[in-house]
PDB file of N, CA and C in Angstrom:
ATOM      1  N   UNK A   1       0.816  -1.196   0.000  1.00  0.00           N
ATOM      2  CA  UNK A   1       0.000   0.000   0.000  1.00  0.00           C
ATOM      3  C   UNK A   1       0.859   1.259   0.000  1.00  0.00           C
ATOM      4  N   UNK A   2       1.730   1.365   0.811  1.00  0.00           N
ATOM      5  CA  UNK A   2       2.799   2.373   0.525  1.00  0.00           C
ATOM      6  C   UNK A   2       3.346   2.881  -0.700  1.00  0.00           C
ATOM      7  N   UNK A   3       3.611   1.631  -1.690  1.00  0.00           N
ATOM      8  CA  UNK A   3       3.858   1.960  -2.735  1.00  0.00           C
ATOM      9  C   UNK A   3       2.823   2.607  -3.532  1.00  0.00           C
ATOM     10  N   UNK A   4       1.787   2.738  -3.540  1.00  0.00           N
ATOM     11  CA  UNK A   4       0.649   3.121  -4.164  1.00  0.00           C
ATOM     12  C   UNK A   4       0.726   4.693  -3.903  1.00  0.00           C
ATOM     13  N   UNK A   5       0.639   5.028  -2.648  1.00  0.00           N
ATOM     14  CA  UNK A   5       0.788   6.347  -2.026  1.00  0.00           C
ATOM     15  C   UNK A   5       1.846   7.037  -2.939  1.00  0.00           C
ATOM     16  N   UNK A   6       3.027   6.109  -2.699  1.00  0.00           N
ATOM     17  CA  UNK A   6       4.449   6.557  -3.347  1.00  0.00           C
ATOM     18  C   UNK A   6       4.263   7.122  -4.605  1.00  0.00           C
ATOM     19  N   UNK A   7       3.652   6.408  -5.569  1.00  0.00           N
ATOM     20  CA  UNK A   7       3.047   6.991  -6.764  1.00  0.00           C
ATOM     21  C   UNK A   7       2.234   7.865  -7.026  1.00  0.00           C
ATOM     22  N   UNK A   8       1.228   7.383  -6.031  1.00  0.00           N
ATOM     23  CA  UNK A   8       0.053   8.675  -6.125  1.00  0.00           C
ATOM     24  C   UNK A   8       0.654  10.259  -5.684  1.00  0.00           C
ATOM     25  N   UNK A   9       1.759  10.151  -4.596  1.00  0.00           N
ATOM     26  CA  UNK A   9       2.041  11.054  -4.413  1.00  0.00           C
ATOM     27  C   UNK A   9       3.382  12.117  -5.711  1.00  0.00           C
ATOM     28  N   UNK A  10       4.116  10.835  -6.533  1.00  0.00           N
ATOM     29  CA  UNK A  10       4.872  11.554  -6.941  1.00  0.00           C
ATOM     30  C   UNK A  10       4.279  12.170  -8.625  1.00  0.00           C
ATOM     31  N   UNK A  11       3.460  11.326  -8.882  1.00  0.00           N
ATOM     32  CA  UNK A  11       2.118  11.585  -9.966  1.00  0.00           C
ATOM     33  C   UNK A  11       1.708  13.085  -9.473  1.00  0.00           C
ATOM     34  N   UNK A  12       1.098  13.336  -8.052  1.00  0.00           N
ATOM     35  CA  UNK A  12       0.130  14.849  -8.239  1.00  0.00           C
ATOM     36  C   UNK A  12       1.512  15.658  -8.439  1.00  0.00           C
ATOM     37  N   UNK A  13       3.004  15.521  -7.418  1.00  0.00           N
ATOM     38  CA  UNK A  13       3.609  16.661  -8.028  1.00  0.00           C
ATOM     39  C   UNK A  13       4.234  16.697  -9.376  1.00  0.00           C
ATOM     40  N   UNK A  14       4.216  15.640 -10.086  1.00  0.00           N
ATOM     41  CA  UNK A  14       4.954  15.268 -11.397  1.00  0.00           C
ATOM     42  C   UNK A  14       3.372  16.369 -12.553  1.00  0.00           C
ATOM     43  N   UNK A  15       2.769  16.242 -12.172  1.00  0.00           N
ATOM     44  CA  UNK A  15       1.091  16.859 -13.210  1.00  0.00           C
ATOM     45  C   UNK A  15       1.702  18.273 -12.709  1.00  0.00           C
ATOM     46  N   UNK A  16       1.544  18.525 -11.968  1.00  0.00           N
ATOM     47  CA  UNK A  16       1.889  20.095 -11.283  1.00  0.00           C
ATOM     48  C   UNK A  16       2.967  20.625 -12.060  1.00  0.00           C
ATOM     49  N   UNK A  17       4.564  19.809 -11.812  1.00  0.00           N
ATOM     50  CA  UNK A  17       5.615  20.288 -12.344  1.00  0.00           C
ATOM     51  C   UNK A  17       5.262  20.278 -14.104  1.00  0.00           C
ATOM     52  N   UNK A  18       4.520  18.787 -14.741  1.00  0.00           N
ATOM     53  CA  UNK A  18       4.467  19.350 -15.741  1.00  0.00           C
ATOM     54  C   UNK A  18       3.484  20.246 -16.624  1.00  0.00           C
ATOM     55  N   UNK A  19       2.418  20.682 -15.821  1.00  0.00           N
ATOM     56  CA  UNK A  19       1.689  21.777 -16.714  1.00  0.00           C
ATOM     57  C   UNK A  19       2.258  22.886 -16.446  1.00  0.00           C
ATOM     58  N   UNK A  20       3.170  23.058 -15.558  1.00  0.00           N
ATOM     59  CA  UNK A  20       3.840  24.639 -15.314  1.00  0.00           C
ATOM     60  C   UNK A  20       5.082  24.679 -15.870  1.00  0.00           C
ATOM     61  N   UNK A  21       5.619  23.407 -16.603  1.00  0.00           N
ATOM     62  CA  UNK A  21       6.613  23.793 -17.682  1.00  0.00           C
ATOM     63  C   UNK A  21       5.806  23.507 -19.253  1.00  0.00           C
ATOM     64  N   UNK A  22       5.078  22.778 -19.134  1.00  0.00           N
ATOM     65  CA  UNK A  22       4.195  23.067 -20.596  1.00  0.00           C
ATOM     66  C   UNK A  22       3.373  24.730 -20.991  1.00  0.00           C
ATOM     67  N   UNK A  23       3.320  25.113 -19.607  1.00  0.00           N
ATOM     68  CA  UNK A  23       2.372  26.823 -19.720  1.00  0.00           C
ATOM     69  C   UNK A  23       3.557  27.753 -19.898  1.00  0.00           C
ATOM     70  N   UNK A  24       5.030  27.485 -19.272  1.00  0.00           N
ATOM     71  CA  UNK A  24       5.628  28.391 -19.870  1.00  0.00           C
ATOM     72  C   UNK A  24       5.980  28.438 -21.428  1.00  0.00           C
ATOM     73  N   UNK A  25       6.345  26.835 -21.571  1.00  0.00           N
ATOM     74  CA  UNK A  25       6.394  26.944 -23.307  1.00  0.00           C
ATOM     75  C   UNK A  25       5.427  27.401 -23.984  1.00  0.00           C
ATOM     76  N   UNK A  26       4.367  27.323 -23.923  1.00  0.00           N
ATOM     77  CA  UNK A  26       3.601  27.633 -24.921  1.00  0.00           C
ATOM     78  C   UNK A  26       3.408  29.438 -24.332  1.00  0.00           C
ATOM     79  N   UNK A  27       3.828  30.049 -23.140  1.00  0.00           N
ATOM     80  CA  UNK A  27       4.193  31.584 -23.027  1.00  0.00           C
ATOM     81  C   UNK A  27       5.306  32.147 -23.837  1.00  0.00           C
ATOM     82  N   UNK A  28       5.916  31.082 -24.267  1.00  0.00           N
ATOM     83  CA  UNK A  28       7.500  31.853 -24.572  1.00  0.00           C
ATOM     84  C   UNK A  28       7.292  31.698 -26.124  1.00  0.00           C
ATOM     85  N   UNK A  29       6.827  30.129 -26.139  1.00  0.00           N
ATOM     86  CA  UNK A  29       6.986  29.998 -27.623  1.00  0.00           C
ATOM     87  C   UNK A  29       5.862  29.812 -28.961  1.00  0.00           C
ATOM     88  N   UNK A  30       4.031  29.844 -28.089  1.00  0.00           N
ATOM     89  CA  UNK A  30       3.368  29.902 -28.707  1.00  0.00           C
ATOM     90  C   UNK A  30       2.559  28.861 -28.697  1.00  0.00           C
ATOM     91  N   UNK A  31       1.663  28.814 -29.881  1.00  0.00           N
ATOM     92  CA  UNK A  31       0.846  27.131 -29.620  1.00  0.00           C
ATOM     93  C   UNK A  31       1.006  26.352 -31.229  1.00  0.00           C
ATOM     94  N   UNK A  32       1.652  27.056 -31.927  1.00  0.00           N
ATOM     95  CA  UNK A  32       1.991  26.689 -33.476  1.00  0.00           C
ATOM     96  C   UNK A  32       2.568  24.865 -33.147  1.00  0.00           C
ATOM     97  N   UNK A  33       3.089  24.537 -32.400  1.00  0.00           N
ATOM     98  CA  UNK A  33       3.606  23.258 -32.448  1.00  0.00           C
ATOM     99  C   UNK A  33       4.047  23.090 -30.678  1.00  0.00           C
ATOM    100  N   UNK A  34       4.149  21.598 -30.244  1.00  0.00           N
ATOM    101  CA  UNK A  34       3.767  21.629 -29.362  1.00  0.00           C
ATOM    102  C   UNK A  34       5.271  21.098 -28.048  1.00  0.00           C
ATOM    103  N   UNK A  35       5.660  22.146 -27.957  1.00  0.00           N
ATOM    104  CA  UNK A  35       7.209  22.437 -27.926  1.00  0.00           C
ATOM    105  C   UNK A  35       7.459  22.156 -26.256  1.00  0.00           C
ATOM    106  N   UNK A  36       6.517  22.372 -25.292  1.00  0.00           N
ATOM    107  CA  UNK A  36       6.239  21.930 -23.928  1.00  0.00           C
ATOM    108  C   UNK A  36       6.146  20.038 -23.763  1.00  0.00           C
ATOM    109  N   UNK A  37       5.366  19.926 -24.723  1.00  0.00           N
ATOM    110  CA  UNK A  37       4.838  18.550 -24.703  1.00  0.00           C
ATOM    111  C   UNK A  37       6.129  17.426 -24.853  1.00  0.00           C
ATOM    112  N   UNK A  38       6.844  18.079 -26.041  1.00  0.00           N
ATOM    113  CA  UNK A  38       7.987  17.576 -26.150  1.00  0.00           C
ATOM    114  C   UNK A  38       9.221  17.557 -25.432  1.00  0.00           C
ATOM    115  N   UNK A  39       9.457  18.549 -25.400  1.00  0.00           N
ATOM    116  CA  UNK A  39      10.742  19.056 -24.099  1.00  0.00           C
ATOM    117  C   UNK A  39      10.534  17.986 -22.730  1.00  0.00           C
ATOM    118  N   UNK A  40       9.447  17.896 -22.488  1.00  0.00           N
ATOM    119  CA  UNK A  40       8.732  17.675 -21.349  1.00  0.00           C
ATOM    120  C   UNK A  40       8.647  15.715 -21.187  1.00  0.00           C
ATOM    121  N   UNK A  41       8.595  15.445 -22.856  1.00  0.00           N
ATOM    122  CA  UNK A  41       8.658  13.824 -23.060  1.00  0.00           C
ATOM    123  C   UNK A  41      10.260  13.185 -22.850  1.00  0.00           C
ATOM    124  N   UNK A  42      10.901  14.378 -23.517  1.00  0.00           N
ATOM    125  CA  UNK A  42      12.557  14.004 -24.379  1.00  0.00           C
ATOM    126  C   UNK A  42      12.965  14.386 -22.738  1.00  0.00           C
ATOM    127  N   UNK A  43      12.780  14.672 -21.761  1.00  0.00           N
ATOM    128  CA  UNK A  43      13.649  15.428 -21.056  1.00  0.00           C
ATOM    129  C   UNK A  43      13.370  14.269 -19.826  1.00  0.00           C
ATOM    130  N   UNK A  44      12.255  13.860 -20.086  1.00  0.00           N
ATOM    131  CA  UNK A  44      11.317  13.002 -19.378  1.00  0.00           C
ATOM    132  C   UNK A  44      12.034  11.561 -19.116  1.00  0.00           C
ATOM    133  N   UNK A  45      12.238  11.103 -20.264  1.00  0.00           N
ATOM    134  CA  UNK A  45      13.471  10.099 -20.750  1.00  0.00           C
ATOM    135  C   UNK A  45      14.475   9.860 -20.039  1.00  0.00           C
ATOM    136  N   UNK A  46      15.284  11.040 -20.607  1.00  0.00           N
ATOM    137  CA  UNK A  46      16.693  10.945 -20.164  1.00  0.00           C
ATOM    138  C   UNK A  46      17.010  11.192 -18.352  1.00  0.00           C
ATOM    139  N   UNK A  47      15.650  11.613 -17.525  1.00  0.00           N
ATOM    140  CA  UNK A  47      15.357  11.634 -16.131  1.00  0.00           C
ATOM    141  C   UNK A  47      15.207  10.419 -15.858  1.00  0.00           C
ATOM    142  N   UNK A  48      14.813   9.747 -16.475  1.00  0.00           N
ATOM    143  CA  UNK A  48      14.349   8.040 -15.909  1.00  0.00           C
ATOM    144  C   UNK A  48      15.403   7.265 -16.467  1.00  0.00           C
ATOM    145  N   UNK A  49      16.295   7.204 -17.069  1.00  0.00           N
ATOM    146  CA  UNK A  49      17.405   6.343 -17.373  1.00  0.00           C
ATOM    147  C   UNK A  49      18.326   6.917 -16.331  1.00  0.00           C
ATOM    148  N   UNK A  50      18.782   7.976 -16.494  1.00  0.00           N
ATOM    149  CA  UNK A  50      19.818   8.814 -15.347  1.00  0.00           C
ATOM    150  C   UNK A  50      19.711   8.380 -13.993  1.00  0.00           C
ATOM    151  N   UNK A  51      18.252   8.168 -13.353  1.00  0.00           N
ATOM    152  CA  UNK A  51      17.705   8.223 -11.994  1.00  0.00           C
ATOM    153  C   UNK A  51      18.246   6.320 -11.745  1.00  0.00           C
ATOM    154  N   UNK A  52      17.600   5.654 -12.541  1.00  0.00           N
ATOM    155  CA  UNK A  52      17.427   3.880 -12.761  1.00  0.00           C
ATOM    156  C   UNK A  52      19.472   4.037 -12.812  1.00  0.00           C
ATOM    157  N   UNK A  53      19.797   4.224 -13.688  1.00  0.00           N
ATOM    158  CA  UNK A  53      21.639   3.999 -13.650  1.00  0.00           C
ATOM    159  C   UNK A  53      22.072   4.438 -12.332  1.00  0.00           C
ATOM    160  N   UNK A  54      21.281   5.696 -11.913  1.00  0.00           N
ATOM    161  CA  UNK A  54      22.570   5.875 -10.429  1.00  0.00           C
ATOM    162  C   UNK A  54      22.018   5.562  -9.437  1.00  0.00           C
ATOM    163  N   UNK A  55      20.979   4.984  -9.826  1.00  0.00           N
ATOM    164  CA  UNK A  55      19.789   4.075  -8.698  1.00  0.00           C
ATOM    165  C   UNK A  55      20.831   2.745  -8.341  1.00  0.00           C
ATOM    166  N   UNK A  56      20.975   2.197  -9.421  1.00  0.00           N
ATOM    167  CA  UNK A  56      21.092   0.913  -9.558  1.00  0.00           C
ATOM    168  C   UNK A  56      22.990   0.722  -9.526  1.00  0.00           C
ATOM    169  N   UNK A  57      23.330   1.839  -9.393  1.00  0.00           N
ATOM    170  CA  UNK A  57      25.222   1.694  -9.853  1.00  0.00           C
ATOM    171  C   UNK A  57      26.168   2.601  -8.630  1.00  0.00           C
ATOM    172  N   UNK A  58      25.405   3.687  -8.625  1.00  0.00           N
ATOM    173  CA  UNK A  58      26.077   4.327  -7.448  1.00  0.00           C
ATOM    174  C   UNK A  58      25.374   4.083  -6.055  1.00  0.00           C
ATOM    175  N   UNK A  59      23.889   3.597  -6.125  1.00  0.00           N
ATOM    176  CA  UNK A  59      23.220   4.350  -4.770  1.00  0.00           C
ATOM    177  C   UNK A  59      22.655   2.594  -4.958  1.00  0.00           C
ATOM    178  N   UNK A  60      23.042   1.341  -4.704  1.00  0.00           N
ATOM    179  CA  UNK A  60      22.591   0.338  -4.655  1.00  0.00           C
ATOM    180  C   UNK A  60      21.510  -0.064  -3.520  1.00  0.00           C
ATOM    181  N   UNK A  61      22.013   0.852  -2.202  1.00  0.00           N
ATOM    182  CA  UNK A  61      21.391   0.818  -1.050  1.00  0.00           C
ATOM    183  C   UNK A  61      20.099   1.576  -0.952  1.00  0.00           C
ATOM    184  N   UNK A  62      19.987   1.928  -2.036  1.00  0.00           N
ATOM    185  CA  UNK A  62      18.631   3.485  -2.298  1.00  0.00           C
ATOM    186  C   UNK A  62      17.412   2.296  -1.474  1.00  0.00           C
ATOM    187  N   UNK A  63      16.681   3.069  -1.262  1.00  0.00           N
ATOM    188  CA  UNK A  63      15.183   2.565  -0.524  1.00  0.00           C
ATOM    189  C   UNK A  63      14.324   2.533  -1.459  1.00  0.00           C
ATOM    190  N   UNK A  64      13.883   1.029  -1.806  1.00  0.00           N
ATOM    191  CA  UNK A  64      12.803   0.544  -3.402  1.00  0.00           C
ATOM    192  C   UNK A  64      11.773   1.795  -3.012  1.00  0.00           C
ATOM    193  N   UNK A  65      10.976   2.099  -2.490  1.00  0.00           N
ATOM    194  CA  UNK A  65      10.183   3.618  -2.745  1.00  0.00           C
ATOM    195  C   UNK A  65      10.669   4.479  -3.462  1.00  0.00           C
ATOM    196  N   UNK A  66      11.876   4.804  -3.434  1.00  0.00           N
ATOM    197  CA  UNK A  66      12.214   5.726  -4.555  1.00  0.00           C
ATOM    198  C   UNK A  66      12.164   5.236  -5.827  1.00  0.00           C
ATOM    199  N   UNK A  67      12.041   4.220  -6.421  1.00  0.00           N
ATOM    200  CA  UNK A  67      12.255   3.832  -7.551  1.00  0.00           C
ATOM    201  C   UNK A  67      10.442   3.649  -8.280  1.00  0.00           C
ATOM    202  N   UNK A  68       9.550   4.096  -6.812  1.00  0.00           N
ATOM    203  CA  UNK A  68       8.079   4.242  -7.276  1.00  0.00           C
ATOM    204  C   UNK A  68       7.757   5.682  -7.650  1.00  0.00           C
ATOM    205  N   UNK A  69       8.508   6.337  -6.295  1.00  0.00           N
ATOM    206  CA  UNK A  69       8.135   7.793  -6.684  1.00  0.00           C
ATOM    207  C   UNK A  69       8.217   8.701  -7.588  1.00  0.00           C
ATOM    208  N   UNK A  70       9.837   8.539  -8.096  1.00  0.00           N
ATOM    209  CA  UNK A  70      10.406   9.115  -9.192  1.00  0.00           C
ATOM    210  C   UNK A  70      10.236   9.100 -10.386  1.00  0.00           C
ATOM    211  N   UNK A  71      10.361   7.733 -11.111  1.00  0.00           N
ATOM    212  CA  UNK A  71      10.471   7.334 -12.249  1.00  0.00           C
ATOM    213  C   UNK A  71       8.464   7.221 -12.719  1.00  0.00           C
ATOM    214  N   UNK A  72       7.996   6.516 -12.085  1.00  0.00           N
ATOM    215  CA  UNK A  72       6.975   5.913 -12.218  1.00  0.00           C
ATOM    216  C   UNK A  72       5.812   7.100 -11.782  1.00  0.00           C
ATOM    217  N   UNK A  73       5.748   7.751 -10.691  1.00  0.00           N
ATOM    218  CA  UNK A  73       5.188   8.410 -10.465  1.00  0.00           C
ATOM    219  C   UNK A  73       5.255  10.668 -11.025  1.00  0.00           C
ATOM    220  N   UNK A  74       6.630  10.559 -10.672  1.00  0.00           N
ATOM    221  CA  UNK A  74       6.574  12.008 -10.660  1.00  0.00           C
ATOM    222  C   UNK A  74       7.029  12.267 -12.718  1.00  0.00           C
ATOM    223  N   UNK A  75       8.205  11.445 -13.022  1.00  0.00           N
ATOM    224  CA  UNK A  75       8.292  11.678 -14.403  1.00  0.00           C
ATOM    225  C   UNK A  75       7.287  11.023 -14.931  1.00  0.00           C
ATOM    226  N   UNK A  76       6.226  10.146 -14.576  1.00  0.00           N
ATOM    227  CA  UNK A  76       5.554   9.264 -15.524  1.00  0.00           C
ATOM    228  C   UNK A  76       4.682   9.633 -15.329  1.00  0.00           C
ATOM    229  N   UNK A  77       4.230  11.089 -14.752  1.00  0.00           N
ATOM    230  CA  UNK A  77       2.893  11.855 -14.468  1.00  0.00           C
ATOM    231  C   UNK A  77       2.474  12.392 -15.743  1.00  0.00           C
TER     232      UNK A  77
END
């Protein structure tokens, strides 16, 4: 059940963080193409491989909750 929380919780701030970097893109750069959405996918990515490698290589001892909150929940919001 914890883990559920873990997600649920890193999901509401992961929606939060990303409509307030999708509202600045489309402030800065318009709505012609969808330049938030993307930034936001591609950037999205390379957060969840980065996090899983130094999860898994430097920080072996990490606490499995983090590996709900982060990846799954807050980038996969």
């Amino acid at each position: 059940m914890a883990n559920v929380f873990l997600v649920a919780l890193g999901g509401a701030l992961g929606a939060v963080a990303r409509f307030a970097v999708a509202s600045a893109f489309t402030r800065k750069l318009g709505t012609s193409w969808p330049y938030g959405t993307f930034f936001i996918n591609v950037s999205g990515c390379f957060l969840v491989a980065l996090f899983l490698t130094a999860a898994s290589e430097r920080y072996p001892d990490m606490h499995p909750g983090w590996r709900y909150f982060f990846p799954i929940g807050f980038v996969g919001a």
